[in-house]
C-alpha atoms as a PDB file:
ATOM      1  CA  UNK A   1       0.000   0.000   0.000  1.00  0.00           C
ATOM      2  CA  UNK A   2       1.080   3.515  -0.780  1.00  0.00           C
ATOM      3  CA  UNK A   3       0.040   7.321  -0.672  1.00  0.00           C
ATOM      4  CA  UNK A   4      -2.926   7.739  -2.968  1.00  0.00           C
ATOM      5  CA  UNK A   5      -4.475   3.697  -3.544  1.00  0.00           C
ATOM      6  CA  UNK A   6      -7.893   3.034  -3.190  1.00  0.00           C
ATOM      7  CA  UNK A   7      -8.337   0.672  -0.086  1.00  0.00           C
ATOM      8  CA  UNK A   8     -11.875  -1.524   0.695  1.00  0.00           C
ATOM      9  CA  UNK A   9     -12.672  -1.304   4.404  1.00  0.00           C
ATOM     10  CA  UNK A  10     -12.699  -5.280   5.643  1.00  0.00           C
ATOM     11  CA  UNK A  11     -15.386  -4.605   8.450  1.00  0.00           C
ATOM     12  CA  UNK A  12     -18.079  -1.950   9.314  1.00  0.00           C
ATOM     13  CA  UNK A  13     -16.876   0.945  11.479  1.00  0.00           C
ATOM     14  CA  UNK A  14     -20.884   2.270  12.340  1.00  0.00           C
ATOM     15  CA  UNK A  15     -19.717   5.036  14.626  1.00  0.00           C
ATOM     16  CA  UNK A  16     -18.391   6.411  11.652  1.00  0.00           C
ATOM     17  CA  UNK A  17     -21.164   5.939   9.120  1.00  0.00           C
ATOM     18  CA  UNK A  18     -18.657   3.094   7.424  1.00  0.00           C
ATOM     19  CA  UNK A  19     -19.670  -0.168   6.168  1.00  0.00           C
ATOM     20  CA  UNK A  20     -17.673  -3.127   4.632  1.00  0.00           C
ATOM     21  CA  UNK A  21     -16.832  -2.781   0.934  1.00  0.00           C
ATOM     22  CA  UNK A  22     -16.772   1.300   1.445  1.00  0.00           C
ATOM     23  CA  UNK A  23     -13.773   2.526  -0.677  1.00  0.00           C
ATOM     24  CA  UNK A  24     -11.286   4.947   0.893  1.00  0.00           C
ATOM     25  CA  UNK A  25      -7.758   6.660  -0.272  1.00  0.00           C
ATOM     26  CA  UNK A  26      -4.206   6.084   1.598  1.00  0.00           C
ATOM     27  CA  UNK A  27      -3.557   9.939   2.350  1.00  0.00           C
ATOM     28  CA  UNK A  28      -0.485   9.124   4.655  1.00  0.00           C
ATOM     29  CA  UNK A  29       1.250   5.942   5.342  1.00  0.00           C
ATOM     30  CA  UNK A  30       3.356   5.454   8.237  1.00  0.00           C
ATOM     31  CA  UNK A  31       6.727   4.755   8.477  1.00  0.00           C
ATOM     32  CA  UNK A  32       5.994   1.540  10.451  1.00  0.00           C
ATOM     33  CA  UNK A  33       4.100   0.446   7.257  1.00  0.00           C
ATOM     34  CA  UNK A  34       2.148  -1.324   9.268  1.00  0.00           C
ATOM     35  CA  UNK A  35      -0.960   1.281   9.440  1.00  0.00           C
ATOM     36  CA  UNK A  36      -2.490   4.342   6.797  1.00  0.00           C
ATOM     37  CA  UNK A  37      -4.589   7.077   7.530  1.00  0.00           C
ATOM     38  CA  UNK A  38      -7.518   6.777   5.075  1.00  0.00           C
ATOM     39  CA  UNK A  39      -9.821   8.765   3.738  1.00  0.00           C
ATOM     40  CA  UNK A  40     -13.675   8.449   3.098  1.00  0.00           C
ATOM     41  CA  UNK A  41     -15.577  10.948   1.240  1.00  0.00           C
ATOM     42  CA  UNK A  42     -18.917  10.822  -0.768  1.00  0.00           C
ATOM     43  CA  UNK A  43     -19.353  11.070  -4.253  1.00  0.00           C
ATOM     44  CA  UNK A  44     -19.309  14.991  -3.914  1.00  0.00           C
ATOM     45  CA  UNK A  45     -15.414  14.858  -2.408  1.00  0.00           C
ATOM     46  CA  UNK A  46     -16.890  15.742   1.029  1.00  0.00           C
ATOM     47  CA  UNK A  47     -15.124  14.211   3.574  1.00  0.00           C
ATOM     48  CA  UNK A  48     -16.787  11.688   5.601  1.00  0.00           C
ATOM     49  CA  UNK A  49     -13.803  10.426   7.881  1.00  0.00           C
ATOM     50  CA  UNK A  50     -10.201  10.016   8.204  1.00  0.00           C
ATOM     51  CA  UNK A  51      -9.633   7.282  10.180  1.00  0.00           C
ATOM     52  CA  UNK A  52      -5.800   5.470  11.058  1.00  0.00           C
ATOM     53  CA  UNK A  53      -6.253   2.164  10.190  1.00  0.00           C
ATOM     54  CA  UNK A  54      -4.188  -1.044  10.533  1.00  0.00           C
ATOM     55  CA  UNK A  55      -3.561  -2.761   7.654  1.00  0.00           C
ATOM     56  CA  UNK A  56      -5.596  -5.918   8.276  1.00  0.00           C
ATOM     57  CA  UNK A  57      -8.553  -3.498   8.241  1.00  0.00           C
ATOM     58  CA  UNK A  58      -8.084  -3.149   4.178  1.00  0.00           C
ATOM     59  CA  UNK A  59      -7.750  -4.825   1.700  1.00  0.00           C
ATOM     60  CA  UNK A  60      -6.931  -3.936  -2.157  1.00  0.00           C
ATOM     61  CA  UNK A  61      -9.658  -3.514  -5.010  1.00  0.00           C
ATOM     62  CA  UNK A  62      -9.536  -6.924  -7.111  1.00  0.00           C
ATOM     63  CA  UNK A  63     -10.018  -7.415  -9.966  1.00  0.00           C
ATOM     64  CA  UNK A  64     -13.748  -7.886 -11.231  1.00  0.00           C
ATOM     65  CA  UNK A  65     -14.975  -5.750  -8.301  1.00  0.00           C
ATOM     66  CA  UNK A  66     -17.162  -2.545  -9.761  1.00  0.00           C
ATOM     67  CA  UNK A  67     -17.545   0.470  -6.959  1.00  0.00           C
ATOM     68  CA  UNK A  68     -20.911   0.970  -5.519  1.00  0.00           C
ATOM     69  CA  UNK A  69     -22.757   4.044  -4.558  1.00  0.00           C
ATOM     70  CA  UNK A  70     -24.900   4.289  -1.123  1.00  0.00           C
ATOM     71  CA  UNK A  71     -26.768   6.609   0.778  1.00  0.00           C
ATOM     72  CA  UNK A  72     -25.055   7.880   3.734  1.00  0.00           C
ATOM     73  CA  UNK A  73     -27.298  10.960   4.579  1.00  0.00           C
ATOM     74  CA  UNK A  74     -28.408  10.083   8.300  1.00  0.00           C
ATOM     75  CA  UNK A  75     -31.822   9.185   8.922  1.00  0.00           C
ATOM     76  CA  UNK A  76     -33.781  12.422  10.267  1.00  0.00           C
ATOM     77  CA  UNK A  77     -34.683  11.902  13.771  1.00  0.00           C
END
Protein backbone atom coordinates (compact mmCIF):
# COMPACT_ATOMS: atom_id res chain seq x y z
CA UNK A 1 0.00 0.00 0.00
CA UNK A 2 1.08 3.51 -0.78
CA UNK A 3 0.04 7.32 -0.67
CA UNK A 4 -2.93 7.74 -2.97
CA UNK A 5 -4.47 3.70 -3.54
CA UNK A 6 -7.89 3.03 -3.19
CA UNK A 7 -8.34 0.67 -0.09
CA UNK A 8 -11.88 -1.52 0.70
CA UNK A 9 -12.67 -1.30 4.40
CA UNK A 10 -12.70 -5.28 5.64
CA UNK A 11 -15.39 -4.61 8.45
CA UNK A 12 -18.08 -1.95 9.31
CA UNK A 13 -16.88 0.95 11.48
CA UNK A 14 -20.88 2.27 12.34
CA UNK A 15 -19.72 5.04 14.63
CA UNK A 16 -18.39 6.41 11.65
CA UNK A 17 -21.16 5.94 9.12
CA UNK A 18 -18.66 3.09 7.42
CA UNK A 19 -19.67 -0.17 6.17
CA UNK A 20 -17.67 -3.13 4.63
CA UNK A 21 -16.83 -2.78 0.93
CA UNK A 22 -16.77 1.30 1.44
CA UNK A 23 -13.77 2.53 -0.68
CA UNK A 24 -11.29 4.95 0.89
CA UNK A 25 -7.76 6.66 -0.27
CA UNK A 26 -4.21 6.08 1.60
CA UNK A 27 -3.56 9.94 2.35
CA UNK A 28 -0.48 9.12 4.66
CA UNK A 29 1.25 5.94 5.34
CA UNK A 30 3.36 5.45 8.24
CA UNK A 31 6.73 4.75 8.48
CA UNK A 32 5.99 1.54 10.45
CA UNK A 33 4.10 0.45 7.26
CA UNK A 34 2.15 -1.32 9.27
CA UNK A 35 -0.96 1.28 9.44
CA UNK A 36 -2.49 4.34 6.80
CA UNK A 37 -4.59 7.08 7.53
CA UNK A 38 -7.52 6.78 5.07
CA UNK A 39 -9.82 8.76 3.74
CA UNK A 40 -13.67 8.45 3.10
CA UNK A 41 -15.58 10.95 1.24
CA UNK A 42 -18.92 10.82 -0.77
CA UNK A 43 -19.35 11.07 -4.25
CA UNK A 44 -19.31 14.99 -3.91
CA UNK A 45 -15.41 14.86 -2.41
CA UNK A 46 -16.89 15.74 1.03
CA UNK A 47 -15.12 14.21 3.57
CA UNK A 48 -16.79 11.69 5.60
CA UNK A 49 -13.80 10.43 7.88
CA UNK A 50 -10.20 10.02 8.20
CA UNK A 51 -9.63 7.28 10.18
CA UNK A 52 -5.80 5.47 11.06
CA UNK A 53 -6.25 2.16 10.19
CA UNK A 54 -4.19 -1.04 10.53
CA UNK A 55 -3.56 -2.76 7.65
CA UNK A 56 -5.60 -5.92 8.28
CA UNK A 57 -8.55 -3.50 8.24
CA UNK A 58 -8.08 -3.15 4.18
CA UNK A 59 -7.75 -4.83 1.70
CA UNK A 60 -6.93 -3.94 -2.16
CA UNK A 61 -9.66 -3.51 -5.01
CA UNK A 62 -9.54 -6.92 -7.11
CA UNK A 63 -10.02 -7.41 -9.97
CA UNK A 64 -13.75 -7.89 -11.23
CA UNK A 65 -14.98 -5.75 -8.30
CA UNK A 66 -17.16 -2.55 -9.76
CA UNK A 67 -17.54 0.47 -6.96
CA UNK A 68 -20.91 0.97 -5.52
CA UNK A 69 -22.76 4.04 -4.56
CA UNK A 70 -24.90 4.29 -1.12
CA UNK A 71 -26.77 6.61 0.78
CA UNK A 72 -25.06 7.88 3.73
CA UNK A 73 -27.30 10.96 4.58
CA UNK A 74 -28.41 10.08 8.30
CA UNK A 75 -31.82 9.18 8.92
CA UNK A 76 -33.78 12.42 10.27
CA UNK A 77 -34.68 11.90 13.77
Amino acid sequence: MTELDLVVLKESIIEHGLVAGDVGTVVHRYSDEEASEVEFVDTRGTTIAVLTLEDSAVRPPMAGEILHVRDVTPAAP
